[in-house]
N, C-alpha and C. Protein backbone atom coordinates (compact mmCIF):
# COMPACT_ATOMS: atom_id res chain seq x y z
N UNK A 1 -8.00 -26.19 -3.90
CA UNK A 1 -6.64 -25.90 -3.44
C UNK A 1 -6.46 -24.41 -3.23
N UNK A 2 -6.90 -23.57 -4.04
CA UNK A 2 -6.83 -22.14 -4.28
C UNK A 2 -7.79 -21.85 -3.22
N UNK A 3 -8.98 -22.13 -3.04
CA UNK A 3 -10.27 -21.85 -2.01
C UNK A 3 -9.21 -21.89 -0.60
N UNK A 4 -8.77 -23.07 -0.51
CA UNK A 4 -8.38 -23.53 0.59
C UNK A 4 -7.07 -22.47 1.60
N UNK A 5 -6.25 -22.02 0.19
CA UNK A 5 -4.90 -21.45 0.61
C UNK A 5 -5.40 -19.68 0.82
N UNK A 6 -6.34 -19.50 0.16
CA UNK A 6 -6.98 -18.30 0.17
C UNK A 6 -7.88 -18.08 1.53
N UNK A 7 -8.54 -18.98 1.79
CA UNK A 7 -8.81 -18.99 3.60
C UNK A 7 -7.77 -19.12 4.59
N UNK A 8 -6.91 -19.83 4.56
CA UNK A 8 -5.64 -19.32 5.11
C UNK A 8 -5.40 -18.86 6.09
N UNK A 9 -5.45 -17.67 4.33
CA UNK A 9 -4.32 -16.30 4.60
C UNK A 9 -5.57 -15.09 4.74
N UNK A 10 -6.34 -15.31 4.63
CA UNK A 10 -7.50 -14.52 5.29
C UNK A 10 -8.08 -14.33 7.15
N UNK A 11 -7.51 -15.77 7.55
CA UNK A 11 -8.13 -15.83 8.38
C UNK A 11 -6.70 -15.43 9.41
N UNK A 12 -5.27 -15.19 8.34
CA UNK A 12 -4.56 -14.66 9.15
C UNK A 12 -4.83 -13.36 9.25
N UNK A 13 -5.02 -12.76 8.28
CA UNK A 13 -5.60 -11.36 8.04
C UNK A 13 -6.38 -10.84 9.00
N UNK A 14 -7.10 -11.68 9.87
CA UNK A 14 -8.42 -11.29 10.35
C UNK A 14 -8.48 -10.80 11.78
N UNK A 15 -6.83 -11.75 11.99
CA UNK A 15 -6.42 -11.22 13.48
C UNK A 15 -5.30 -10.18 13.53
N UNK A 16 -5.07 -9.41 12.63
CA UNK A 16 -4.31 -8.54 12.91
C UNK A 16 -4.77 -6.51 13.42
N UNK A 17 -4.08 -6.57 13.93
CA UNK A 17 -4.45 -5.30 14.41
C UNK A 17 -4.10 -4.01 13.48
N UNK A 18 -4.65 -3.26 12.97
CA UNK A 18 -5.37 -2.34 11.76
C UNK A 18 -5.60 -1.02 11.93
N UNK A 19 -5.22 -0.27 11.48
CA UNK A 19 -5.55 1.43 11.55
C UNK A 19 -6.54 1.13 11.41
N UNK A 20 -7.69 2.18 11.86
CA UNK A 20 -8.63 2.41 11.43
C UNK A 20 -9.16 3.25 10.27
N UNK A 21 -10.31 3.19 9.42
CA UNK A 21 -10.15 4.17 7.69
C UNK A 21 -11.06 5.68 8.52
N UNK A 22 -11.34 6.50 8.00
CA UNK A 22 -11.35 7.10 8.29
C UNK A 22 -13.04 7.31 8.20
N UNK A 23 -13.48 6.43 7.34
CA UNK A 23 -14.87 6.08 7.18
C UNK A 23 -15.35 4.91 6.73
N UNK A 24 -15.87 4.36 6.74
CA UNK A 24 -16.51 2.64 6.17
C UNK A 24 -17.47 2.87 5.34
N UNK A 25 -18.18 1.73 4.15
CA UNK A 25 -19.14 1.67 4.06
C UNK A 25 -20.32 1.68 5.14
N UNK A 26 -21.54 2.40 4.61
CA UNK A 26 -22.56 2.68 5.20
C UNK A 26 -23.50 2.37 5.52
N UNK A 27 -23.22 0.83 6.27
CA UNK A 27 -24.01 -0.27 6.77
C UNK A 27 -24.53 0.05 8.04
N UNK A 28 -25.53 0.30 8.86
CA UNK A 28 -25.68 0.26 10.02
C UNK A 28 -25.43 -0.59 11.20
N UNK A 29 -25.63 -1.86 11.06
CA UNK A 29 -25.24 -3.19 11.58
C UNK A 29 -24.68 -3.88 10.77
N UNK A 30 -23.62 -5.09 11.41
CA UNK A 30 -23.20 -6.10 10.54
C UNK A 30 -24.61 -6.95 9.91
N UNK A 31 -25.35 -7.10 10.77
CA UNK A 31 -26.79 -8.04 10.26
C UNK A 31 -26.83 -7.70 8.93
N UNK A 32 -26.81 -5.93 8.28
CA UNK A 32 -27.01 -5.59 7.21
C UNK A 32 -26.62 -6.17 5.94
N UNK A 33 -25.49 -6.80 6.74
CA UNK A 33 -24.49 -7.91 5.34
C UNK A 33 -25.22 -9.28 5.05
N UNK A 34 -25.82 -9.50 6.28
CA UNK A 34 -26.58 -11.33 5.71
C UNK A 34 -28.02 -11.18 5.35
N UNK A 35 -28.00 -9.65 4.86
CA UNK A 35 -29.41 -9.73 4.65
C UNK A 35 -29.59 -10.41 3.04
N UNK A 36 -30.94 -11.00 2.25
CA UNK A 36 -31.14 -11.35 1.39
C UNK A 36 -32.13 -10.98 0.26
N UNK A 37 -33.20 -10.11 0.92
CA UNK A 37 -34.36 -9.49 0.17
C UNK A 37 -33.90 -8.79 -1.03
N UNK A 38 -34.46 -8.27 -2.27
CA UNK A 38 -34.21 -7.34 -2.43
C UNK A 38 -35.04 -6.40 -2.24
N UNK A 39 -34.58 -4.97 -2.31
CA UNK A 39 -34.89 -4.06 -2.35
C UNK A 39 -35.29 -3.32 -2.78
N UNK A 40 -37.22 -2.56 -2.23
CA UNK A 40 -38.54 -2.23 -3.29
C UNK A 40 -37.46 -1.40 -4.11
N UNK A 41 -37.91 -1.03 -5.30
CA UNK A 41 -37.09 0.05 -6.39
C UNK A 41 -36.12 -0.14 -7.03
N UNK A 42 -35.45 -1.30 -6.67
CA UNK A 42 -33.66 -1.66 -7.55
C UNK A 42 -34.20 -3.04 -8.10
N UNK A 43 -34.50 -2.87 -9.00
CA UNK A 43 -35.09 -3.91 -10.10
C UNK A 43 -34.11 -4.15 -11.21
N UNK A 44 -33.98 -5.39 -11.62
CA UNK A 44 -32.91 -5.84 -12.56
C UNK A 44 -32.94 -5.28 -13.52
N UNK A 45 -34.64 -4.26 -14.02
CA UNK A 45 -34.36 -3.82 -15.07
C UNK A 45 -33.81 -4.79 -16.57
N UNK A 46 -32.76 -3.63 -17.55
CA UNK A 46 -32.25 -4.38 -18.17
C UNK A 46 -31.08 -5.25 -18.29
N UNK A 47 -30.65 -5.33 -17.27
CA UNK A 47 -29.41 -5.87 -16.68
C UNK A 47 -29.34 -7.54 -16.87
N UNK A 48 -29.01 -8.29 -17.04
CA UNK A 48 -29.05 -9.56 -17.69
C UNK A 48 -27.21 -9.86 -17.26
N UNK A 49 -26.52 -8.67 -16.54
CA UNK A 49 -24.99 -9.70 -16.63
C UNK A 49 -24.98 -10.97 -15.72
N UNK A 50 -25.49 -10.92 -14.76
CA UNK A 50 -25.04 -11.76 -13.83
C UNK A 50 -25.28 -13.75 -14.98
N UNK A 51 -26.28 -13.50 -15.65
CA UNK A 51 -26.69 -14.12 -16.31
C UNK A 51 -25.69 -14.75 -17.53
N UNK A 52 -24.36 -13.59 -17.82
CA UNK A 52 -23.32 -14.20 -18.14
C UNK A 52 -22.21 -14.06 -17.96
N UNK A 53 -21.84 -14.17 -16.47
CA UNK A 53 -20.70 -14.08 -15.46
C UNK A 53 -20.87 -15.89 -14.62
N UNK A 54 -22.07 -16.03 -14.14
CA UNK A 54 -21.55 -16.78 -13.34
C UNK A 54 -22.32 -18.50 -14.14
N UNK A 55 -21.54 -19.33 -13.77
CA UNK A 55 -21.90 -20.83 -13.89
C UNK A 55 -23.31 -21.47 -12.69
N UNK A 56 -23.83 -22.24 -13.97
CA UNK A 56 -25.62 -22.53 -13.34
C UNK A 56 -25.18 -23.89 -13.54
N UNK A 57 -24.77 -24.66 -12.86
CA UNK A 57 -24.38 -26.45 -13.16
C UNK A 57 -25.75 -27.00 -13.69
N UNK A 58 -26.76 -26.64 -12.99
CA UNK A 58 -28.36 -27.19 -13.08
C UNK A 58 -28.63 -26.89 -14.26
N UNK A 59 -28.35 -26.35 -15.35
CA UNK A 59 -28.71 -26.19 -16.95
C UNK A 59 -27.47 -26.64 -17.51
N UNK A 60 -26.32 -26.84 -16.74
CA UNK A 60 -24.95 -26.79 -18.16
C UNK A 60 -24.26 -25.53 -18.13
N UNK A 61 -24.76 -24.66 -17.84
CA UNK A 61 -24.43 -23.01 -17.90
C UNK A 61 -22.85 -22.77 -17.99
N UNK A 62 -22.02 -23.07 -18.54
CA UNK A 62 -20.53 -22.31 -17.82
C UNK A 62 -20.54 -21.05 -17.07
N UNK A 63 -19.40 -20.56 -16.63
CA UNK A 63 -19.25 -19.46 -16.14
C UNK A 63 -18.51 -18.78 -17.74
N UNK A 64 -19.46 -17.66 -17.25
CA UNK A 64 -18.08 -16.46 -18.38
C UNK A 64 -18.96 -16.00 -19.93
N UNK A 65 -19.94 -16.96 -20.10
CA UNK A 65 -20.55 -17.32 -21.15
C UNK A 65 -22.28 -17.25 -21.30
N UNK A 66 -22.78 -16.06 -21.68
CA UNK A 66 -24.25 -15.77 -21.99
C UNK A 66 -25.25 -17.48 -21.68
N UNK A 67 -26.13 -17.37 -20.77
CA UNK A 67 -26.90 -18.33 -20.96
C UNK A 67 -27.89 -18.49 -22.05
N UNK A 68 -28.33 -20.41 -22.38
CA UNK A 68 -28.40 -20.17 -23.59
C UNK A 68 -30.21 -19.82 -23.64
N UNK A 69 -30.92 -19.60 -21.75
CA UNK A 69 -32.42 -19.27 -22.04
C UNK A 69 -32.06 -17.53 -22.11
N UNK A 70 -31.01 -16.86 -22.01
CA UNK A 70 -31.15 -15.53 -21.82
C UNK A 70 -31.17 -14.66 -23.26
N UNK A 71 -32.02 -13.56 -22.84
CA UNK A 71 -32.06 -12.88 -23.92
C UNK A 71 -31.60 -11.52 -23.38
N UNK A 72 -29.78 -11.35 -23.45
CA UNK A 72 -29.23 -9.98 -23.64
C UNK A 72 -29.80 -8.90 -23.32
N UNK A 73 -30.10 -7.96 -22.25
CA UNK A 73 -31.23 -6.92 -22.18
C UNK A 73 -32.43 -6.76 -22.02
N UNK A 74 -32.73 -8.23 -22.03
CA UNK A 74 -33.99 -8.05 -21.94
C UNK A 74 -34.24 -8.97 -20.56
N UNK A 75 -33.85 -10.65 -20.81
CA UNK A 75 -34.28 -10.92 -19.60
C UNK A 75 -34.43 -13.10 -19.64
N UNK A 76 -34.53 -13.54 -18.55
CA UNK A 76 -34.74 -14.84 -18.63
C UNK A 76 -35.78 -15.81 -19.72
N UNK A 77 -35.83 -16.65 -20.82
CA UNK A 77 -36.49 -16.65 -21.31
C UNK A 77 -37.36 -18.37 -20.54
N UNK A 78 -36.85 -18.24 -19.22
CA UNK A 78 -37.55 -19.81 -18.89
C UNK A 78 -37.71 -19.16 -17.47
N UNK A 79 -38.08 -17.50 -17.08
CA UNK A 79 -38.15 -17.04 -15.88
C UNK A 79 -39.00 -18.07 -14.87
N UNK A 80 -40.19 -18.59 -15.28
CA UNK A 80 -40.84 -19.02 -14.52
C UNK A 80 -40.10 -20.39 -14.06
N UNK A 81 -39.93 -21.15 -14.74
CA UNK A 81 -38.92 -22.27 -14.76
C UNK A 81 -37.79 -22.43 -14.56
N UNK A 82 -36.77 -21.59 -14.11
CA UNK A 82 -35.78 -21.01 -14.15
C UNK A 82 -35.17 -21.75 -12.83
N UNK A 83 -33.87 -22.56 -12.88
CA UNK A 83 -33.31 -22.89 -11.45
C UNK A 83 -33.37 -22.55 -10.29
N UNK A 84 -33.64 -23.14 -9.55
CA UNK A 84 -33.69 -22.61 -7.80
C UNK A 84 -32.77 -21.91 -7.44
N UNK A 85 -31.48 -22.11 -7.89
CA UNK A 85 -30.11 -21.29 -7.54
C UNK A 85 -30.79 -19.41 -8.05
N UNK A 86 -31.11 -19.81 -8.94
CA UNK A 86 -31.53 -18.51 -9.85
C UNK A 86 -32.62 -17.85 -9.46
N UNK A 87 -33.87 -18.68 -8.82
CA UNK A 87 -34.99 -17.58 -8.18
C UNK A 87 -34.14 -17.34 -6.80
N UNK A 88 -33.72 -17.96 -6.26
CA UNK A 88 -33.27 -17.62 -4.54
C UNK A 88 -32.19 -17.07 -5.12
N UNK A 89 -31.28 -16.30 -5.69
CA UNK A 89 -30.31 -15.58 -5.53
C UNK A 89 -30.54 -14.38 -6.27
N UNK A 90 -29.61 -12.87 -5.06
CA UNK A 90 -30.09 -11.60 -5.88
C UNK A 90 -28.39 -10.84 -5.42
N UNK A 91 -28.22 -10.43 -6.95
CA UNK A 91 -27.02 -9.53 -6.65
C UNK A 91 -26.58 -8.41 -5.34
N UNK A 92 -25.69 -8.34 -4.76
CA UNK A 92 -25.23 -7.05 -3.87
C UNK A 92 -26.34 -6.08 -3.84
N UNK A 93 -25.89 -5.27 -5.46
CA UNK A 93 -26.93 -4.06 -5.47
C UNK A 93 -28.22 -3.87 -4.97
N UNK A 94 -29.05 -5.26 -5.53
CA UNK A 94 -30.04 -5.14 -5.10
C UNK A 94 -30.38 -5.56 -3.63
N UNK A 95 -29.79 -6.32 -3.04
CA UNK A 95 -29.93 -6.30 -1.46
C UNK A 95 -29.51 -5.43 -0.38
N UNK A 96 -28.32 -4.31 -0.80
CA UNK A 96 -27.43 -3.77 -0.17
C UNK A 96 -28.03 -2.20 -0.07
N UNK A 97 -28.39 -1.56 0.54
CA UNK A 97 -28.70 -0.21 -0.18
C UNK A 97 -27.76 0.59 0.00
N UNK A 98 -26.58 0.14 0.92
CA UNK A 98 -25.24 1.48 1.24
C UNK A 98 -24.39 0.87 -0.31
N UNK A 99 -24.64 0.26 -1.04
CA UNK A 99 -24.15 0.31 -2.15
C UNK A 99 -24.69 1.54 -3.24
N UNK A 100 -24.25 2.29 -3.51
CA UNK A 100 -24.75 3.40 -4.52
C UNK A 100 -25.41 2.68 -5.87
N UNK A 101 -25.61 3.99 -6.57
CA UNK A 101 -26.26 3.55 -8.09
C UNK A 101 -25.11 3.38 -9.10
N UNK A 102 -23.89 3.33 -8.27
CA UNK A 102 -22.56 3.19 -9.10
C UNK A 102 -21.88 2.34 -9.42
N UNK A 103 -22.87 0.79 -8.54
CA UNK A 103 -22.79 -0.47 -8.37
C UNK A 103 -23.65 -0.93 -8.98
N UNK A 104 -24.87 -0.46 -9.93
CA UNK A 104 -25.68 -0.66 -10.87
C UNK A 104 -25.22 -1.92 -11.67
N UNK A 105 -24.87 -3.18 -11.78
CA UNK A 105 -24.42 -3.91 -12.63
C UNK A 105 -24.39 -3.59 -14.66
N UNK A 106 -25.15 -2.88 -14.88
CA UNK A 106 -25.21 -2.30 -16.14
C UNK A 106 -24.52 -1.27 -16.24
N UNK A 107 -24.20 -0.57 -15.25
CA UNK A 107 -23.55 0.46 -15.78
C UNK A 107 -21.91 0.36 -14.90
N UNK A 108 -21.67 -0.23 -13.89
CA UNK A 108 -20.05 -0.62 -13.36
C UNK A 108 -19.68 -2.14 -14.10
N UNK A 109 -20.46 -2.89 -14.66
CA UNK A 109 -19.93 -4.03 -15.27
C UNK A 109 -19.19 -4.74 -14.26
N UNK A 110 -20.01 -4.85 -13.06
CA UNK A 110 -19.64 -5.50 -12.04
C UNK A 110 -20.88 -6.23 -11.38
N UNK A 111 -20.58 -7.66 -10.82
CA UNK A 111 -22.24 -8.26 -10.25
C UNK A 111 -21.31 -8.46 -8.86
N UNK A 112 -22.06 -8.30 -7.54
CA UNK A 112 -21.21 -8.68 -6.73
C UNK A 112 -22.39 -9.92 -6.26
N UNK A 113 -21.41 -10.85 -5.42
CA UNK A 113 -21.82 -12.15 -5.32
C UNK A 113 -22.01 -12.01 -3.90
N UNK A 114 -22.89 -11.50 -2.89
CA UNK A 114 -22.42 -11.73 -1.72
C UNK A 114 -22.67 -13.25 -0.67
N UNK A 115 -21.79 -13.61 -0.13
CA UNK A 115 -21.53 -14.86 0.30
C UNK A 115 -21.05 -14.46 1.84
N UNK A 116 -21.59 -13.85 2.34
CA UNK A 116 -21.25 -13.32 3.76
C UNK A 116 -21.71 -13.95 4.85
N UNK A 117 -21.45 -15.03 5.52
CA UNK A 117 -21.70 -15.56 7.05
C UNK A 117 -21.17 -15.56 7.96
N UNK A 118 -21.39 -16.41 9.12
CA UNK A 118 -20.94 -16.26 10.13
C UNK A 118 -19.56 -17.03 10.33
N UNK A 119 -19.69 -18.00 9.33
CA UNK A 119 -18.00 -18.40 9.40
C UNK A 119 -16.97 -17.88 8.61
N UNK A 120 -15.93 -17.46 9.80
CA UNK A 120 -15.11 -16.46 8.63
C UNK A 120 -14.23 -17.03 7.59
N UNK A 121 -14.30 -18.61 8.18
CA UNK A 121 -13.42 -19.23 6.45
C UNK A 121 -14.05 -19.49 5.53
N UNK A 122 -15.54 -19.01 5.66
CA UNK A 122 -16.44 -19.12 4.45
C UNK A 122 -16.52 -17.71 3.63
N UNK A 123 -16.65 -17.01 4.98
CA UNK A 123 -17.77 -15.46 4.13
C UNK A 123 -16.69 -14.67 3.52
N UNK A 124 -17.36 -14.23 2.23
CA UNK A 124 -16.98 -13.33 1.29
C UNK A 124 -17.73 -12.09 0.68
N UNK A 125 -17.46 -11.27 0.19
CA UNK A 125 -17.88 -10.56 -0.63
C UNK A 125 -17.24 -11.11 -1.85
N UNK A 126 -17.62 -11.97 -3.16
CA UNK A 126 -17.34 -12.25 -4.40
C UNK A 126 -17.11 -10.90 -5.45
N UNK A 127 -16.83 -10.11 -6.27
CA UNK A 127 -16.86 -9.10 -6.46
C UNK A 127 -16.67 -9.62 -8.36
N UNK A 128 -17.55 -9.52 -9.17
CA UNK A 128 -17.61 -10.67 -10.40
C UNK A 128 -17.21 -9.55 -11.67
N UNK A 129 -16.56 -9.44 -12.62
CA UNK A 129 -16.16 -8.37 -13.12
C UNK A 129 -16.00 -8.76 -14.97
N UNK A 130 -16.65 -8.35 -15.58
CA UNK A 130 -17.27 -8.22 -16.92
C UNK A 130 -15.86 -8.89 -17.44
N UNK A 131 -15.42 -9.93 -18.04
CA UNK A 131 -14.10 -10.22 -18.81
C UNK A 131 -14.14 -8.97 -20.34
N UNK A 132 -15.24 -8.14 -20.45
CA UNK A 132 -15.13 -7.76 -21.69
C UNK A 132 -14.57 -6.09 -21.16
N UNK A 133 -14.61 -5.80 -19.76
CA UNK A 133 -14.13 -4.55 -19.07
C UNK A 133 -13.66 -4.56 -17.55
N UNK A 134 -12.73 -5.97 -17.91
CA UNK A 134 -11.54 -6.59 -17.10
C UNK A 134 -11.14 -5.51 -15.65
N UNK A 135 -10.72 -4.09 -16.72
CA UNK A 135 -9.91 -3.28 -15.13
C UNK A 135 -11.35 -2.12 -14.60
N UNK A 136 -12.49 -2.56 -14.62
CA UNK A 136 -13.54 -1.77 -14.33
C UNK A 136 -13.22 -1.71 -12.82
N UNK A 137 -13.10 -2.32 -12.15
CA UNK A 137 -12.42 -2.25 -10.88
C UNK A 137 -11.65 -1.51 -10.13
N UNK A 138 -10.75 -1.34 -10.98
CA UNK A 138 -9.45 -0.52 -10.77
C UNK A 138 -9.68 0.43 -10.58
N UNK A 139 -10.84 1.43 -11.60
CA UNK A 139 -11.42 2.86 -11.53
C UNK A 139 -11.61 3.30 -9.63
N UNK A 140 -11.02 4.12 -9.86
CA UNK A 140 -11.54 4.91 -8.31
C UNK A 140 -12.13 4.74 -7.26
N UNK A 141 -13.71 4.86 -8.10
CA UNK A 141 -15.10 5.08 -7.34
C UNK A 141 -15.29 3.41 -7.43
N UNK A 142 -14.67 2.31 -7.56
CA UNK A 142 -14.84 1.44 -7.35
C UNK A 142 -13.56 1.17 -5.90
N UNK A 143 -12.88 1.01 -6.91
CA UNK A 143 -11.76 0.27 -5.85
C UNK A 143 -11.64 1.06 -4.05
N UNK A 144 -11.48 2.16 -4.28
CA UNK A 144 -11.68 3.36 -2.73
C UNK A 144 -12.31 2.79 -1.91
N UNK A 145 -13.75 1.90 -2.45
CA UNK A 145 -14.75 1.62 -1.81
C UNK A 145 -14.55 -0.11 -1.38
N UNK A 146 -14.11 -0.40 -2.58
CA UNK A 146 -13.52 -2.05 -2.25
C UNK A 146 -12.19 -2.09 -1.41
N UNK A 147 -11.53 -1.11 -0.65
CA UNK A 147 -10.49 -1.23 -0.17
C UNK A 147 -11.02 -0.93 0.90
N UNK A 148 -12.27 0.01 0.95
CA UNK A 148 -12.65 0.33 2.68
C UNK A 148 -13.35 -0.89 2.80
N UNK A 149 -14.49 -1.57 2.62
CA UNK A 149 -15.02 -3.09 2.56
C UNK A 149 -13.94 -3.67 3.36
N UNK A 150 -12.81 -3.92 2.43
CA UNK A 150 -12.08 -5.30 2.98
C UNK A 150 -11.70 -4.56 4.27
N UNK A 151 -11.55 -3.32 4.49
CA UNK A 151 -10.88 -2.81 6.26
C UNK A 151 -12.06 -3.33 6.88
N UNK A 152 -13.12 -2.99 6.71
CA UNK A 152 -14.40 -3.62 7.64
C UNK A 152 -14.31 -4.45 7.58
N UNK A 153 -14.11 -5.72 6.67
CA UNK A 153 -14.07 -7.20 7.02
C UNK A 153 -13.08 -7.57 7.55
N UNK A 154 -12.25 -6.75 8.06
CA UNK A 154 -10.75 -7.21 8.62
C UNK A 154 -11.41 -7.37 10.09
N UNK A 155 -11.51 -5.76 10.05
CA UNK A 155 -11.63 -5.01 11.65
C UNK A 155 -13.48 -5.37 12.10
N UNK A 156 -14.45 -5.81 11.81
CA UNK A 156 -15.57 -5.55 12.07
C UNK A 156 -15.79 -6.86 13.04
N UNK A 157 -17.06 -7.20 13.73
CA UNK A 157 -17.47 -8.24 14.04
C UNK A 157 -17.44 -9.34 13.07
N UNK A 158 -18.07 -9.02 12.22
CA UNK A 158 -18.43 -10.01 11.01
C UNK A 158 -17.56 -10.01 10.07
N UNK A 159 -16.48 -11.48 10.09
CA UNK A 159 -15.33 -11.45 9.63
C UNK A 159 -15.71 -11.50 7.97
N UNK A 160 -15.46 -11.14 7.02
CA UNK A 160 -15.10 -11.63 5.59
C UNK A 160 -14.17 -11.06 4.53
N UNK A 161 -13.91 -11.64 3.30
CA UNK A 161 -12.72 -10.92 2.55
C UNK A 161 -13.40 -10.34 1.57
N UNK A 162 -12.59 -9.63 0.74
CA UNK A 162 -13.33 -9.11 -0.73
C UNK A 162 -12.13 -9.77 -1.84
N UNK A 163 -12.80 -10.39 -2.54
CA UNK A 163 -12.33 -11.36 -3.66
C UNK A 163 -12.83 -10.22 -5.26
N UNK A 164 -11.79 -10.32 -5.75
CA UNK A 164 -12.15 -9.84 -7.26
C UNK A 164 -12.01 -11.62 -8.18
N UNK A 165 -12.77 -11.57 -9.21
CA UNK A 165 -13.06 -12.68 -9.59
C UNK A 165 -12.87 -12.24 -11.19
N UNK A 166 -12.61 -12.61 -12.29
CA UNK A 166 -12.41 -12.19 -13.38
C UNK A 166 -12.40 -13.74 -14.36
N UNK A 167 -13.44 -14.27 -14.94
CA UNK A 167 -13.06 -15.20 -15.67
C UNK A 167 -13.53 -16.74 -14.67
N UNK A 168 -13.11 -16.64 -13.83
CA UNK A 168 -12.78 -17.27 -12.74
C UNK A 168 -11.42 -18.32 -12.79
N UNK A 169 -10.67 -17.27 -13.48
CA UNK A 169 -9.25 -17.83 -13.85
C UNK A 169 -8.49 -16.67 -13.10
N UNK A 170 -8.74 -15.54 -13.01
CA UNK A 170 -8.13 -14.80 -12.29
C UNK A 170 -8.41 -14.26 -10.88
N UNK A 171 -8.06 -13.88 -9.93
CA UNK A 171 -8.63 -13.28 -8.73
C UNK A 171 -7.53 -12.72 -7.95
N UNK A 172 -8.01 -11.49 -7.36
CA UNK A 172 -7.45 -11.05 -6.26
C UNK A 172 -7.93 -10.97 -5.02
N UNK A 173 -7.45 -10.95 -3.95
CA UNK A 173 -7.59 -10.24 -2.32
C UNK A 173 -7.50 -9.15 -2.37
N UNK A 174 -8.67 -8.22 -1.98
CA UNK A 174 -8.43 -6.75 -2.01
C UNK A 174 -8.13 -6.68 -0.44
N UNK A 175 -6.71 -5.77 -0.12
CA UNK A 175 -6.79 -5.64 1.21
C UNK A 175 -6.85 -3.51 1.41
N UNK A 176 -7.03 -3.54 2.62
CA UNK A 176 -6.81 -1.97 2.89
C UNK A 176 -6.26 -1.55 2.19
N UNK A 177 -4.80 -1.41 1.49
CA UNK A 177 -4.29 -0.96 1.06
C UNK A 177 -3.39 -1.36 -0.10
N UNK A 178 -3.99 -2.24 -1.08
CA UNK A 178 -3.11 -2.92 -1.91
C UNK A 178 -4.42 -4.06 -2.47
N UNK A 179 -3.62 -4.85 -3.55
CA UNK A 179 -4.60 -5.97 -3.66
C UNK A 179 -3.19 -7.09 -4.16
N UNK A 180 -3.92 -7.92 -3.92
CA UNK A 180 -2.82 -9.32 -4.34
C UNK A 180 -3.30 -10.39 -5.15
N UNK A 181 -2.78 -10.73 -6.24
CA UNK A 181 -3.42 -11.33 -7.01
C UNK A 181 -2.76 -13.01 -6.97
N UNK A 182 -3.99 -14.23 -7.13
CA UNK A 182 -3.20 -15.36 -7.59
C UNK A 182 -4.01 -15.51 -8.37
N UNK A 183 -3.21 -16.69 -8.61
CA UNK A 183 -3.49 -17.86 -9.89
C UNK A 183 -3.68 -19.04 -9.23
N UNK A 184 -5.63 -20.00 -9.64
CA UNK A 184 -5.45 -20.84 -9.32
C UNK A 184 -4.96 -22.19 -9.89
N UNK A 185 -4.07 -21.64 -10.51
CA UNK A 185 -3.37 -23.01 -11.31
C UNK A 185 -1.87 -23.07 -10.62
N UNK A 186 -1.85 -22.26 -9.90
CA UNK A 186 -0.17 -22.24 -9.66
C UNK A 186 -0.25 -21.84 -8.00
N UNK A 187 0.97 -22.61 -7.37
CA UNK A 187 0.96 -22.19 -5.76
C UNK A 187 1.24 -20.58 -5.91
N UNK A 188 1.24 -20.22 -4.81
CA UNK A 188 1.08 -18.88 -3.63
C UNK A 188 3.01 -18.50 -4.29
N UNK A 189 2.81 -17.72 -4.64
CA UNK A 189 5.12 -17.20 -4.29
C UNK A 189 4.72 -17.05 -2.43
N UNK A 190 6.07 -17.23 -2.03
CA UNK A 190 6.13 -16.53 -0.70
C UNK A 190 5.91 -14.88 -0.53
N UNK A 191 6.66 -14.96 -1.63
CA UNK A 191 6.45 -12.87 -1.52
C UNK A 191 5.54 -12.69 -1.45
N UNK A 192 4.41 -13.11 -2.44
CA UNK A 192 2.86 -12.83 -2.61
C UNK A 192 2.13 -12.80 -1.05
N UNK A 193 2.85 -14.00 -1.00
CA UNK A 193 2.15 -14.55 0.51
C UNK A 193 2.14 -13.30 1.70
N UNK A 194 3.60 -12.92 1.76
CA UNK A 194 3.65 -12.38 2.95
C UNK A 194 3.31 -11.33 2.88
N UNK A 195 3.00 -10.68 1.46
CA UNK A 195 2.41 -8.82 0.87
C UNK A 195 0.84 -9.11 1.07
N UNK A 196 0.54 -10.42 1.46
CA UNK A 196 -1.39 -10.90 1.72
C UNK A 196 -1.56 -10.41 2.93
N UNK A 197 -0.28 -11.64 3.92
CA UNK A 197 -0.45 -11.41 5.41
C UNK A 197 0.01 -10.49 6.57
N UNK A 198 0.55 -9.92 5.47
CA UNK A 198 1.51 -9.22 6.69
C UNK A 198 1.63 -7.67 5.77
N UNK A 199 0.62 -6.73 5.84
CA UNK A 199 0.79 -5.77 4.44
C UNK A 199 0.94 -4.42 5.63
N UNK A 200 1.10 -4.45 6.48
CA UNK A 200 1.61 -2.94 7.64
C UNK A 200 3.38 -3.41 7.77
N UNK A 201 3.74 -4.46 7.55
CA UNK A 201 5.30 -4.64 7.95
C UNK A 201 6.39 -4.00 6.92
């Protein structure tokens, strides 16, 4: 229901006409967004969050909650064996390289999920955020950068939104200039609504 009302109002978003920022992230092509490799040198290291942020259905895994093959810092303890979801998927950081070392998941307490295609009521940037350092987001050198994102996914070829995700009880729409938060337990307010779709009026 929430997925649903949240495409929407995105895809009203998508046709509106937009200042331009004054700089974007530092992607060369849109292609750069559906890329999937990662990238020689940005190694997971000791980084283990994504491992307890997001839900693995194929083990039981919840979301939000340390898996129970992981070992904290160190690393998968069934790597070789380890779900298909889990060898085929690699955080932002490591696929993205116009993402800085400031997107480091160990050290911003942020995993980003990217989910970027060619359909724009699908593609996202997921943006997954430590419940134990909730407003890590909010900081500056994060958000500046998550507010120029969502202008490129407004204004670019390659339509998508930027979603903050927290718990996965909480979330916002980051737009150019603002962010809007729902709840998916509860409808849309209108106000909310129209501060989503309509945020230059």
């Amino acid at each position: 229901m929430w997925d649903a009302h949240c495409h929407r109002l995105c895809s009203r978003l998508s046709v509106m006409t937009l200042t331009r920022a004054s700089r974007f992230p530092n992607f060369r092509h849109e292609a750069d967004l559906l890329a999937a490799v990662a990238i020689p040198g940005r190694e997971c290291g000791s980084c283990t969050l994504c491992c307890k942020l997001f839900a693995v259905p194929a083990i039981d895994k919840p979301a939000g909650q340390w898996c129970q093959h992981c070992t904290p810092g160190k690393g998968c303890n069934i790597y070789r064996d380890r779900p298909g979801v889990c060898q085929a998927w690699n955080c932002g950081w490591r696929i993205w390289r116009w993402l800085g070392e400031e997107w480091y998941p160990l050290r911003s307490k942020i995993v980003i999920n990217p989910n970027v295609s060619s359909d724009p009521d699908q593609s996202a940037i997921d943006v997954h955020v430590d419940p134990a350092y909730r407003d890590q987001w909010r900081k500056p050198e994060y958000l500046s950068q998550l507010r120029l994102l969502a202008r490129r996914g407004l204004e670019g070829e390659l339509k998508f939104r930027v979603i903050i995700n927290i718990d996965g009880l909480r979330k916002w729409i980051v737009l150019p200039n603002k962010e809007v938060e729902f709840n998916r337990f509860q409808k849309v307010a209108k106000a909310a609504e129209h501060q989503a779709t309509c945020w230059l009026c």
